[in-house]
Protein backbone atom coordinates (compact mmCIF):
# COMPACT_ATOMS: atom_id res chain seq x y z
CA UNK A 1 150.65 -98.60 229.49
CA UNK A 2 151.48 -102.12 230.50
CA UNK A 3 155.08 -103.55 229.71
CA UNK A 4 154.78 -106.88 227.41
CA UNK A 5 155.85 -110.07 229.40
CA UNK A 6 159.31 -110.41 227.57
CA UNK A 7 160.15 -106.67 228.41
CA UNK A 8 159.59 -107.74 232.16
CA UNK A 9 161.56 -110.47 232.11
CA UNK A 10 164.22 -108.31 229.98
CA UNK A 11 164.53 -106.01 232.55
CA UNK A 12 164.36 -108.58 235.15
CA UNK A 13 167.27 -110.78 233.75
CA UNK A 14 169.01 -107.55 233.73
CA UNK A 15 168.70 -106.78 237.30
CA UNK A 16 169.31 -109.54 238.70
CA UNK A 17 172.79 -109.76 236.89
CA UNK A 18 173.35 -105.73 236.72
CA UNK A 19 174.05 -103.15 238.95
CA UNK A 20 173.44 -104.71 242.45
CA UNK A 21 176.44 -105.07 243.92
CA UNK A 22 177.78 -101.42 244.86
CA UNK A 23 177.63 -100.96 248.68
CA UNK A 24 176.07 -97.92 250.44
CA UNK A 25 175.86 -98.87 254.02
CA UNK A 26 171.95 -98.93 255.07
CA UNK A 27 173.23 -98.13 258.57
CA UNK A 28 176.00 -95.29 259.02
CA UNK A 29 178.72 -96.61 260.58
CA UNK A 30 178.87 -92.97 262.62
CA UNK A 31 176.63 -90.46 263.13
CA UNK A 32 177.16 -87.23 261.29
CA UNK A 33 180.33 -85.25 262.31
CA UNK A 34 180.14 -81.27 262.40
CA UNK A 35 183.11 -80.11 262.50
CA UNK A 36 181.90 -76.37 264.44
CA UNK A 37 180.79 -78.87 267.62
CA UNK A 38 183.86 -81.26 267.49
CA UNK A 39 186.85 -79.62 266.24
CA UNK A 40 189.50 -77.65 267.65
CA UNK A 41 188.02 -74.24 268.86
CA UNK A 42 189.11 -70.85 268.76
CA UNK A 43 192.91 -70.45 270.58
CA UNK A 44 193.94 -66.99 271.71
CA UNK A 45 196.72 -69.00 273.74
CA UNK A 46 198.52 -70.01 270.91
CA UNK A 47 202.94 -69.61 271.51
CA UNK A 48 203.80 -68.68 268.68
CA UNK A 49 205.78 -65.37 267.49
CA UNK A 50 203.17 -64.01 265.36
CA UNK A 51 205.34 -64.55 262.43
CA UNK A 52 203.30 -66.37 260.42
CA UNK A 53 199.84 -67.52 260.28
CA UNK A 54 198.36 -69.23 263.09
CA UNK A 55 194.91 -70.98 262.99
CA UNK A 56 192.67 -73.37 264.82
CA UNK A 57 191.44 -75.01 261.60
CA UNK A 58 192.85 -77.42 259.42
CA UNK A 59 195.44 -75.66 256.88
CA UNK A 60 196.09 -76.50 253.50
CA UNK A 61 199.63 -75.64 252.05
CA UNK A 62 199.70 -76.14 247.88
CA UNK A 63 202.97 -75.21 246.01
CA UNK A 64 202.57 -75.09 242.19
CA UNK A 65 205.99 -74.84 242.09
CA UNK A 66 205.52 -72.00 239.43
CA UNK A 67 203.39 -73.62 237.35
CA UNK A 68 199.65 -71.90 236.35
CA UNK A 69 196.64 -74.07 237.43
CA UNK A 70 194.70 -74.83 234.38
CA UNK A 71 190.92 -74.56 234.03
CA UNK A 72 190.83 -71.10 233.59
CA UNK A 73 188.00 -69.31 231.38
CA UNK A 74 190.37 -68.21 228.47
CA UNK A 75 187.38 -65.92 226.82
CA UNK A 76 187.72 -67.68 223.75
CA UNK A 77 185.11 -70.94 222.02
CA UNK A 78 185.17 -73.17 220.17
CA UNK A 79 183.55 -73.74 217.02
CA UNK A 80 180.68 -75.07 218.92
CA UNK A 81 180.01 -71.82 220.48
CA UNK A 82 181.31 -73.36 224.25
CA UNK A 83 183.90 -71.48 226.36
CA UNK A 84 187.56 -72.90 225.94
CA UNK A 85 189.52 -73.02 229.21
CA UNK A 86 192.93 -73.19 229.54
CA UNK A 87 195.37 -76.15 229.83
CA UNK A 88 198.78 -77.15 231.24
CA UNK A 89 201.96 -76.97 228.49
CA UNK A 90 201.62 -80.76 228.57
CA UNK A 91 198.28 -80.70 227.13
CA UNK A 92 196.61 -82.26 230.21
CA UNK A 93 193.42 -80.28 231.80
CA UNK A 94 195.50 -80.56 235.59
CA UNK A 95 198.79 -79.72 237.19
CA UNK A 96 200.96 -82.25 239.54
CA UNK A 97 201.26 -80.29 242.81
CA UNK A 98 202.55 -80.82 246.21
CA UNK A 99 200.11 -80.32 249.04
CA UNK A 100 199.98 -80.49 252.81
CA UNK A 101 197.73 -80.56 255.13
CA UNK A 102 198.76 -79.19 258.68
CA UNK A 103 195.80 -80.43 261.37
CA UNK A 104 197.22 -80.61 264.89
CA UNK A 105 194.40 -82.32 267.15
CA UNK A 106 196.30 -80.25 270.26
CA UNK A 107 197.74 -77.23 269.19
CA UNK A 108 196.97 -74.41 266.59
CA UNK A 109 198.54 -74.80 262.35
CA UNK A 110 201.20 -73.26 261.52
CA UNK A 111 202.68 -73.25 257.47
CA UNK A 112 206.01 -74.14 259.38
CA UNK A 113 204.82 -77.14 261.29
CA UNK A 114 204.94 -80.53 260.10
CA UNK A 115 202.30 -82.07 258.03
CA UNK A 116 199.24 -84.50 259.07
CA UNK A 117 199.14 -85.35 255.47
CA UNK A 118 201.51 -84.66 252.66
CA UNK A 119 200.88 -85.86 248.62
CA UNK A 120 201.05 -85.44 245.14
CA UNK A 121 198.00 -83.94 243.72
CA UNK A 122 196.61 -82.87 240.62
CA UNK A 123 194.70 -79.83 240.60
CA UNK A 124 192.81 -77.63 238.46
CA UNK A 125 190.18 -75.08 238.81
CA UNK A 126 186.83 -76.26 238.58
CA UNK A 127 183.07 -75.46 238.14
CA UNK A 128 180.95 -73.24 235.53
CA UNK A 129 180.31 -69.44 236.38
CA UNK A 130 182.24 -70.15 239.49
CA UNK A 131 185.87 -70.87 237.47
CA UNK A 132 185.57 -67.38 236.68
CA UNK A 133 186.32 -66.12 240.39
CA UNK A 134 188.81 -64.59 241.54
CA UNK A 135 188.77 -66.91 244.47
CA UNK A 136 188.99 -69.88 242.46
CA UNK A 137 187.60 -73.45 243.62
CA UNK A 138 190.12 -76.43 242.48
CA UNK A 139 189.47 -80.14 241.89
CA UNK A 140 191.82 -82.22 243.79
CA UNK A 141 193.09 -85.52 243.31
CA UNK A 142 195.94 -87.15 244.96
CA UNK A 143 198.30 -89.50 243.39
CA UNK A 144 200.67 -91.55 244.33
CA UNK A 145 204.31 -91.61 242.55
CA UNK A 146 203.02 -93.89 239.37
CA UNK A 147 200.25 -90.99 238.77
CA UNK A 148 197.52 -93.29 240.51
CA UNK A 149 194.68 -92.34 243.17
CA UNK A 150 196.39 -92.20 246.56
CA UNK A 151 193.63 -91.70 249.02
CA UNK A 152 194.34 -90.47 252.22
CA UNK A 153 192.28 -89.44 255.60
CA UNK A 154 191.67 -85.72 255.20
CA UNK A 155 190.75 -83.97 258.33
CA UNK A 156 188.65 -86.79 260.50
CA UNK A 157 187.06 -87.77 256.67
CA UNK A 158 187.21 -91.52 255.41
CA UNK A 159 190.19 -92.10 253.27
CA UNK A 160 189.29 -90.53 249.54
CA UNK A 161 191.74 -89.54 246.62
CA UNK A 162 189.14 -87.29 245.18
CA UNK A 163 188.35 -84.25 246.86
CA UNK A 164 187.02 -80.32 245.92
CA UNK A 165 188.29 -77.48 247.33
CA UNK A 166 185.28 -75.03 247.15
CA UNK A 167 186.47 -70.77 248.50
CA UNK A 168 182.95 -69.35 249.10
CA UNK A 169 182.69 -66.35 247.19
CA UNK A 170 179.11 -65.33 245.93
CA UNK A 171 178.14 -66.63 249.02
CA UNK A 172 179.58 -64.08 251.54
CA UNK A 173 177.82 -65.29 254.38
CA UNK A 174 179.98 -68.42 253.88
CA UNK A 175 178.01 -70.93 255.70
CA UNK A 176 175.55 -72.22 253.04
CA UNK A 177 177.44 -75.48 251.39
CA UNK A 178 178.89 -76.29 254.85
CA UNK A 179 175.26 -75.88 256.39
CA UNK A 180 173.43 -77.52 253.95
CA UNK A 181 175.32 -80.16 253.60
CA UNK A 182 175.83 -81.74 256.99
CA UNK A 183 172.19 -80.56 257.90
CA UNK A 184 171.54 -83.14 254.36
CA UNK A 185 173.57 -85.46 256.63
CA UNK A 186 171.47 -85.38 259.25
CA UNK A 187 168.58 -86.28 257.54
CA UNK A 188 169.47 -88.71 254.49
CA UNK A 189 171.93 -91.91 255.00
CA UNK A 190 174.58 -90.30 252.73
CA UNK A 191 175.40 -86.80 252.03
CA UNK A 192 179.18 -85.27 251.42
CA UNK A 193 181.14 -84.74 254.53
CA UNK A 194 182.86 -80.96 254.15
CA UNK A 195 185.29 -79.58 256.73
CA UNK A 196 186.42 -75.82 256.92
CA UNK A 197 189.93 -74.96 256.36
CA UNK A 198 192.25 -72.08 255.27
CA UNK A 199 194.33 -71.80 252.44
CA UNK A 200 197.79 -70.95 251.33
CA UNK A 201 198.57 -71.20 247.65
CA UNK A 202 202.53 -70.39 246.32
CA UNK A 203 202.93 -68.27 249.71
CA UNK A 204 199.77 -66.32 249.90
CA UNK A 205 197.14 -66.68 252.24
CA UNK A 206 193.54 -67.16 250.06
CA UNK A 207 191.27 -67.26 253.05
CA UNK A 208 188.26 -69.76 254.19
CA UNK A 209 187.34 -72.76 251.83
CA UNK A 210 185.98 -75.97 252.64
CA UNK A 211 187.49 -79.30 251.40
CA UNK A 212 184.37 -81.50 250.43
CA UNK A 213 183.80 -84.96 249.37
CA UNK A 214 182.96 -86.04 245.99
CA UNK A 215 180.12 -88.07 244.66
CA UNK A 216 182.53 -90.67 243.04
CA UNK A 217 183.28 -94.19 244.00
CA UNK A 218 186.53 -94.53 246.56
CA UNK A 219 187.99 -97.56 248.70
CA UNK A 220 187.26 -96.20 251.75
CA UNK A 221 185.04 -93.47 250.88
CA UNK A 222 181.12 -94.33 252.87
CA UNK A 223 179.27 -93.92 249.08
CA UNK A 224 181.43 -97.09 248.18
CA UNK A 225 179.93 -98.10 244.91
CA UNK A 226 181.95 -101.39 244.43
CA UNK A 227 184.49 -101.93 241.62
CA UNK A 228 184.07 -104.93 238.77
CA UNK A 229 186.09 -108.08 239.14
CA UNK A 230 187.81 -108.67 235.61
CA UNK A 231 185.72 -109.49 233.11
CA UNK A 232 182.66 -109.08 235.03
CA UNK A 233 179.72 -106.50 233.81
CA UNK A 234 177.97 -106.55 237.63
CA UNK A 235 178.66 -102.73 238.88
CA UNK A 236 176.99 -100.10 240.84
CA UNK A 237 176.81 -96.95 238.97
CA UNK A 238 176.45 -93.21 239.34
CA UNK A 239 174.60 -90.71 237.11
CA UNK A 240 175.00 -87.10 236.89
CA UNK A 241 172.57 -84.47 235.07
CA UNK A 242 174.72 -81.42 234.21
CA UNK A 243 175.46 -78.89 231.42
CA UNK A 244 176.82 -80.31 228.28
CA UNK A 245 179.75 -77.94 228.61
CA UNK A 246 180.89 -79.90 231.98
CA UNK A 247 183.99 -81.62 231.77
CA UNK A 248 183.35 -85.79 231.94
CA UNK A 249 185.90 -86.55 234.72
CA UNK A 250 186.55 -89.39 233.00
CA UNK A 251 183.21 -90.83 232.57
CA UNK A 252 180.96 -91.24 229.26
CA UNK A 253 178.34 -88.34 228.15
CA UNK A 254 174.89 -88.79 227.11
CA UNK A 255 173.17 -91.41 228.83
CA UNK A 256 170.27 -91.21 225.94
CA UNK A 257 167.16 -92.42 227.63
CA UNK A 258 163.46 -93.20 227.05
CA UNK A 259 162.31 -89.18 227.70
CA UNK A 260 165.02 -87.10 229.82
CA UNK A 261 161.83 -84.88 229.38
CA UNK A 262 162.21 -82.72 232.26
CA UNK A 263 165.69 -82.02 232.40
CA UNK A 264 166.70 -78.11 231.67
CA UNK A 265 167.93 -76.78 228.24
CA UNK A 266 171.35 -77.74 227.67
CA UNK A 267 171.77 -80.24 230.44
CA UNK A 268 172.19 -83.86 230.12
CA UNK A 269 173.06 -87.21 231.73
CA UNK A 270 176.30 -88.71 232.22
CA UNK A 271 177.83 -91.70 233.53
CA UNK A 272 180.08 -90.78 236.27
CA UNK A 273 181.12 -94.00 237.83
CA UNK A 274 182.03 -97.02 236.82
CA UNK A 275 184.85 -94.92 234.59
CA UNK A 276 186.83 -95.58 232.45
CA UNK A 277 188.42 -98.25 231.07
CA UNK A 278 185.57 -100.31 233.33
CA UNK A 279 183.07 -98.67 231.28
CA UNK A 280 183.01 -101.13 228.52
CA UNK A 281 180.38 -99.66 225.82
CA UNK A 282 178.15 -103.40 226.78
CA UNK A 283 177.83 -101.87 230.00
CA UNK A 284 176.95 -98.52 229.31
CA UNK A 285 173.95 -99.85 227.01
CA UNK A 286 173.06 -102.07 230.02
CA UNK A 287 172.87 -98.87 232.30
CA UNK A 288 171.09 -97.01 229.63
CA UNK A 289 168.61 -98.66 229.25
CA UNK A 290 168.21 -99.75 233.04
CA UNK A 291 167.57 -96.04 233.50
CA UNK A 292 165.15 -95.64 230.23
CA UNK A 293 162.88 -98.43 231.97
CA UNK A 294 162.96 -96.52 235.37
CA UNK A 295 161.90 -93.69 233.14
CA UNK A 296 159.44 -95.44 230.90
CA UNK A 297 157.61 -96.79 234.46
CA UNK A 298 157.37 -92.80 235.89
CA UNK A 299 155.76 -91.43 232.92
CA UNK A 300 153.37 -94.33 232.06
CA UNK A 301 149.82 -94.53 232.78
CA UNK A 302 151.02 -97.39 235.35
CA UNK A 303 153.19 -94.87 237.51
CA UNK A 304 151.12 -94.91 240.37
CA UNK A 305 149.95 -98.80 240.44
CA UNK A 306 151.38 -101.55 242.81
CA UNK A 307 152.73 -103.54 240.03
CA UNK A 308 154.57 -101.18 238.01
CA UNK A 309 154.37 -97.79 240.60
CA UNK A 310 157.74 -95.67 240.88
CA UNK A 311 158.32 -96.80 244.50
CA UNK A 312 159.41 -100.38 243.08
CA UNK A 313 162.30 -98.00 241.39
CA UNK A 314 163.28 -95.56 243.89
CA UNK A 315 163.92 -95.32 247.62
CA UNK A 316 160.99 -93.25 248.35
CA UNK A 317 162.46 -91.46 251.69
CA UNK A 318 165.66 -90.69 249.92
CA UNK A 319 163.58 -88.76 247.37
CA UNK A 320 161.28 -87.03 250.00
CA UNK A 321 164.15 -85.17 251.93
CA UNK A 322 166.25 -84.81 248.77
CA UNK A 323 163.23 -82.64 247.46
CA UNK A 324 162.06 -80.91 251.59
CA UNK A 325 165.95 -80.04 251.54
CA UNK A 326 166.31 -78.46 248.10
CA UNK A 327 162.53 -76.82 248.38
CA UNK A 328 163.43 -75.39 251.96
CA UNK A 329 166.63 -73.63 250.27
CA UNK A 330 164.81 -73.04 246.96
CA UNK A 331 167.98 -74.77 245.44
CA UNK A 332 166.68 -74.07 242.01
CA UNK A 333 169.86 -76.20 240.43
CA UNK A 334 168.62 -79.07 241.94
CA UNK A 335 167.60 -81.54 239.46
CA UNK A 336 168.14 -79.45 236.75
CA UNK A 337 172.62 -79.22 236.93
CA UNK A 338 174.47 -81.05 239.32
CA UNK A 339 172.45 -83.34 239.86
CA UNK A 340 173.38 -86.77 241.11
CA UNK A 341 171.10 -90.92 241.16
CA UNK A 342 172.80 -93.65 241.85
CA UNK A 343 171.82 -97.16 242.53
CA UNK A 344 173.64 -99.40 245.39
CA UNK A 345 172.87 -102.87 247.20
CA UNK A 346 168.68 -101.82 247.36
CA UNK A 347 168.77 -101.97 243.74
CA UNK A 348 166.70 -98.90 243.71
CA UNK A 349 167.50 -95.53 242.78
CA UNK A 350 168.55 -92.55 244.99
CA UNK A 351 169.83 -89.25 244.98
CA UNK A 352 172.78 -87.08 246.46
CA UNK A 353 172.32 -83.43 247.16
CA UNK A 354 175.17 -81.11 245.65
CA UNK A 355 175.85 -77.41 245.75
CA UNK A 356 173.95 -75.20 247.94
CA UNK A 357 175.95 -71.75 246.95
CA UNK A 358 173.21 -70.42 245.10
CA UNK A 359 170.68 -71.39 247.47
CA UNK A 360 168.57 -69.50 249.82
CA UNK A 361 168.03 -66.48 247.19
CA UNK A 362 171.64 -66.25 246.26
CA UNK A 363 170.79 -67.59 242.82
CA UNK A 364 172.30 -64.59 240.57
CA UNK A 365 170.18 -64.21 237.39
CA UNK A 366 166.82 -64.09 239.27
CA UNK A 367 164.88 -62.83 242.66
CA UNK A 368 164.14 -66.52 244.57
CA UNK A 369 161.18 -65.06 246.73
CA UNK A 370 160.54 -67.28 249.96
CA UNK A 371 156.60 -67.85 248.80
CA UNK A 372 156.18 -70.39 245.94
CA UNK A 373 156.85 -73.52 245.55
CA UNK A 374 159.46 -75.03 243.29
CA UNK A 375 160.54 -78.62 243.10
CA UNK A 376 157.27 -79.48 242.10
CA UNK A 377 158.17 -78.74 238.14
CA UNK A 378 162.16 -80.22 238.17
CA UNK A 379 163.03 -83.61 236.42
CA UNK A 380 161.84 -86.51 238.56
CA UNK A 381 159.07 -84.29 241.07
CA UNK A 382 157.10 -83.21 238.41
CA UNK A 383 155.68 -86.85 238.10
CA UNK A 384 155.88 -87.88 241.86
CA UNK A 385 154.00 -84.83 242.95
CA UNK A 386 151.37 -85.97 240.79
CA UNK A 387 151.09 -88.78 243.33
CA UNK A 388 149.17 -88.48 246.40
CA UNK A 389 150.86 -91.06 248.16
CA UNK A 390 154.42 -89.23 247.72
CA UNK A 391 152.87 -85.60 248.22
CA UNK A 392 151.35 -86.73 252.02
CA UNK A 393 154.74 -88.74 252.47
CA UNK A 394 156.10 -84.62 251.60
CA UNK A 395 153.75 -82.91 253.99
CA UNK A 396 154.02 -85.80 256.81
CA UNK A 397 158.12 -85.63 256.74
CA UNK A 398 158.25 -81.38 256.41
CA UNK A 399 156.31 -81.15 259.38
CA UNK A 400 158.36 -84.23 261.32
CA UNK A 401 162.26 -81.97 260.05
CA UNK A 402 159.98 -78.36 261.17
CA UNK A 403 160.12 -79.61 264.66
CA UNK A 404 163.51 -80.93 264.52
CA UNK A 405 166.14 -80.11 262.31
CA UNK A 406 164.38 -77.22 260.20
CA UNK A 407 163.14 -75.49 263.25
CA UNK A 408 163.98 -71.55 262.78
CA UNK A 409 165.77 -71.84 266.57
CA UNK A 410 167.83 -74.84 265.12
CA UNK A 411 168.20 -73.21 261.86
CA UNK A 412 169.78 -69.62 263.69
CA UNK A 413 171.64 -71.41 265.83
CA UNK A 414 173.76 -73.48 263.75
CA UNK A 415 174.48 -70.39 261.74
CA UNK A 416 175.67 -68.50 264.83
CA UNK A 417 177.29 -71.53 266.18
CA UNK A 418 179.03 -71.93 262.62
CA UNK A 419 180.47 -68.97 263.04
CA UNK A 420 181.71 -68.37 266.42
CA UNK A 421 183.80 -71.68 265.76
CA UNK A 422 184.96 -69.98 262.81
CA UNK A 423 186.26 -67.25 265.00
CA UNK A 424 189.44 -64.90 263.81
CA UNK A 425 189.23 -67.07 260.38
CA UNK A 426 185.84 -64.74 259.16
CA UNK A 427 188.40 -61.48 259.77
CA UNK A 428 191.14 -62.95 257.71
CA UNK A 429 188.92 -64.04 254.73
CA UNK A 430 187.19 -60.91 255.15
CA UNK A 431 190.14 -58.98 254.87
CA UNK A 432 191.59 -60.89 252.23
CA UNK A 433 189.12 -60.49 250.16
CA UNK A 434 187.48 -56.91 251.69
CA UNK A 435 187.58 -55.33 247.81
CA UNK A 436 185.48 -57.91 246.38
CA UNK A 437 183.12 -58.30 249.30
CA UNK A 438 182.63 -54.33 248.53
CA UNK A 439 181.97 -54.48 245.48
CA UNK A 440 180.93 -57.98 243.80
CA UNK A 441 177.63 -57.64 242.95
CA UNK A 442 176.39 -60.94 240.96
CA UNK A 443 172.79 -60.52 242.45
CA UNK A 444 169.91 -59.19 240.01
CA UNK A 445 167.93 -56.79 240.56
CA UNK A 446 170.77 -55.18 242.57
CA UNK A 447 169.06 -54.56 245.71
CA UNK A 448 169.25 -57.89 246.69
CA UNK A 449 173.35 -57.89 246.65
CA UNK A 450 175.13 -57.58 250.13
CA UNK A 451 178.52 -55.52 250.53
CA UNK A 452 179.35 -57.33 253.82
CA UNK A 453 179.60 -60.44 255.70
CA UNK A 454 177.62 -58.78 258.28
CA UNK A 455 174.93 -58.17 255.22
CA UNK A 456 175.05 -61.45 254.22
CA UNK A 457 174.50 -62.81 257.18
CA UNK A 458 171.72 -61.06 258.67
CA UNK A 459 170.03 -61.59 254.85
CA UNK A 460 170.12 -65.26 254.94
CA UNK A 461 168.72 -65.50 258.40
CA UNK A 462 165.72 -63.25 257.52
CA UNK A 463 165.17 -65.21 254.16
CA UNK A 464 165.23 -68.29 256.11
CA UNK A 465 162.72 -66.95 258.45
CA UNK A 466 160.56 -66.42 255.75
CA UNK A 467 161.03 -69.48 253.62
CA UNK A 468 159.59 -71.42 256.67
CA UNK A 469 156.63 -69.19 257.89
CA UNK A 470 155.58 -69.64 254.39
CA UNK A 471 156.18 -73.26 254.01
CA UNK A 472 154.19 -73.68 257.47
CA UNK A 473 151.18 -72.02 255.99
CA UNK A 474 151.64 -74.02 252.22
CA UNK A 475 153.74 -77.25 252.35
CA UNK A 476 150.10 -78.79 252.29
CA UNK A 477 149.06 -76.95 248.89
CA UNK A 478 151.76 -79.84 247.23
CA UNK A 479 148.41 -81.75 247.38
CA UNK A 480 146.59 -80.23 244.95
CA UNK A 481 149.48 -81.02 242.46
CA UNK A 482 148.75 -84.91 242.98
CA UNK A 483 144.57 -84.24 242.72
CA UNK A 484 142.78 -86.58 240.28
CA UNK A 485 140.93 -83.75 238.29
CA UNK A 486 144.37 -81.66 237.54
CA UNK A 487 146.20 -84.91 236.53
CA UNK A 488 143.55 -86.84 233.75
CA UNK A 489 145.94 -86.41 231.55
CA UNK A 490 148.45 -88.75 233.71
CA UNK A 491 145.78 -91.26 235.43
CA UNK A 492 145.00 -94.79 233.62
């Protein structure tokens, strides 16, 4: 399928106007921070009475003042069948709270002591089977008097106004997002920064969570994707694939491109940044339809020429580790919900991991055995695996991360490092939470649920061991997915 000559220079024209001026730094301004190797460690030295909680990690003090923090599964639908959750008295899906943050760089936290950062925030509880837990995670953002984005330096992460406060849960181990992550950040030029912390909400202590960074544009924040100068339509802009029931955080559902062929049942594509009012509906057919064309040039004929081949549309190593990280973990969201491209100053597309908590065969509705492969069929992969020159560019950079960062020595010993830095903090979340850890059991078939952190632990370090001693003997059967005789079908 060849594009006609005044498609080309539609798309061109567009370009070249559109959606090249958002700024992802090609060089990271720092290398990645782990917060178990550079943060304050465990203190049994600590003064204090014994009065009140004392920790060595960052703690997080919100006060609703009284006030229940909407987002909560009421049980009810509406008439389109989706789940209704609930919402403040004023209407509004979010609650203006005061939180602190108590971080002392030289001493433990205290709930007394006085705060590193202090702001108004509006909160509500987040996510889709998670909202339902009794440990909730919350969607942050903090304001400033006038009700607009305040963003403030949260625990050695840029300045950001938009933040989530994720309470592991299902994942009793509780190492998986903050693993995942900041191993993602070792690999790719942008992944979200996450820092452990523990939580007191209206006076009671909630445990572990981890305050992460969002995927969303922010002055200061390192995935920087550049605001419009009035009147202007040139923008950066951020897509995410998700369920239809999501909620649109203020940006515009149903991107409705040229095929969206692989995405999952019930998912679609949203534009997440530039939101509103920016998004003028000009602009949003401008982005549409730069993202149909992307589409239109993967599933041609043409998708693996020079002139018209995917890698003039995507960063190619971007897409590599975003598939060896989410294969590694069989991540089987990945692509399929929460699923996040972008484009920035390359002017070609990339892709930000999200959400590891059902990773590593914690995904609840079905056994994820360590021996198959599984990117190969979501959204984007199931063309580029048709190609051999991504599937050796696969094999060549598994085997390059198996040495390094995927090793099973390097892979044990973050977890155990992870750990001891979380110290006294596991027994505290443990405790708090000891009836659910006993007897939460979201796993199917049963069997494969763990009743301790102990469990949980030892589970995902033997499933990990697995994953890679099959990858070692497989990663190079991707090939035969980009074979001439099994794609025909696909080859001009």
């Amino acid at each position: 399928m060849k594009y006609k000559i005044s498609a080309l220079i539609m798309v061109a024209v567009m370009l070249s106007a559109l959606l090249v001026v958002s700024a992802l730094d090609t060089e990271p301004t720092s290398q990645r921070i782990h917060q178990h190797r550079t943060g304050r460690q465990p203190d049994a030295g600590c003064t204090c009475d014994g009065s009140e909680l004392c920790t060595h990690l960052p703690l997080v003090v919100i006060d609703t003042e009284g006030q229940e923090i909407p987002g909560a599964v009421t049980g009810e639908t509406d008439a389109f069948g989706e789940s209704i959750n609930t919402l403040a008295p004023d209407g509004r899906d979010v609650i203006d709270v005061k939180l602190e943050i108590m971080d002392g760089q030289d001493r433990n936290n205290h709930p007394s002591d006085t705060a590193s950062v202090s702001t108004i925030c509006e909160i509500r509880i987040r996510g889709h089977a998670s909202r339902e837990f009794e440990k909730a995670p919350y969607r942050l953002k903090f304001v400033d008097e006038n009700g607009e984005g305040n963003p403030l330096p949260v625990m050695g992460m840029a300045a950001h106004c938009e933040w989530v406060l994720y309470g592991p849960y299902m994942d009793k181990s509780l190492v998986r997002n903050y693993m995942w992550y900041n191993l993602s950040g070792d690999m790719m030029e942008w992944a979200p920064n996450v820092r452990y912390c523990e939580l007191i909400l209206n006076g009671q202590y909630q445990g572990l969570y981890m305050m992460i960074e969002t995927i969303t544009n922010g002055e200061d924040c390192r995935l920087d994707l550049q605001e419009m100068a009035m009147g202007s339509t040139v923008t950066g802009y951020l897509l995410r694939g998700d369920r239809t029931t999501e909620e649109d955080l203020e940006g515009i559902r149903d991107v409705y491109s040229y095929l969206e062929r692989t995405l999952t049942i019930g998912s679609d594509v949203a534009i997440r940044y530039p939101k509103r009012p920016s998004l003028t509906e000009e602009l949003r057919q401008q982005i549409e339809l730069d993202y149909a064309a992307f589409e239109k040039a993967l599933y041609s004929y043409d998708y693996d020429t020079g002139e018209y081949g995917y890698w003039n549309w995507i960063d190619e190593d971007n897409f590599v580790d975003y598939f060896l990280i989410n294969e590694f973990t069989l991540n089987m969201d990945a692509g399929r919900y929460s699923s996040y491209i972008y484009k920035d100053m390359s002017g070609k597309y990339k892709l930000a991991v999200w959400d590891f908590n059902n990773a590593c065969d914690n995904f609840p509705d079905d056994l994820v055995s360590p021996d198959w492969l599984e990117m190969v069929s979501h959204t984007w992969f199931f063309m580029l695996c048709k190609s051999e020159r991504f599937a050796d560019k696969v094999v060549d950079r598994y085997w390059e991360l198996r040495e390094t960062i995927l090793s099973e020595d390097a892979l044990m010993a973050y977890i155990d490092e992870t750990l001891a830095y979380l110290g006294p903090a596991v027994g505290r979340n443990n405790a708090r939470w000891a009836e659910a850890m006993a007897e939460y059991a979201p796993l199917s078939p049963a069997y494969r649920n763990s009743y301790s952190h102990e469990e949980a632990v030892q589970q995902l370090k033997d499933w990990l061991r697995q994953r890679g001693d099959w990858l070692d003997a497989n990663i190079h059967t991707i090939q035969q997915y980009s074979h001439p005789s099994r794609n025909k079908n696909y080859n001009h």
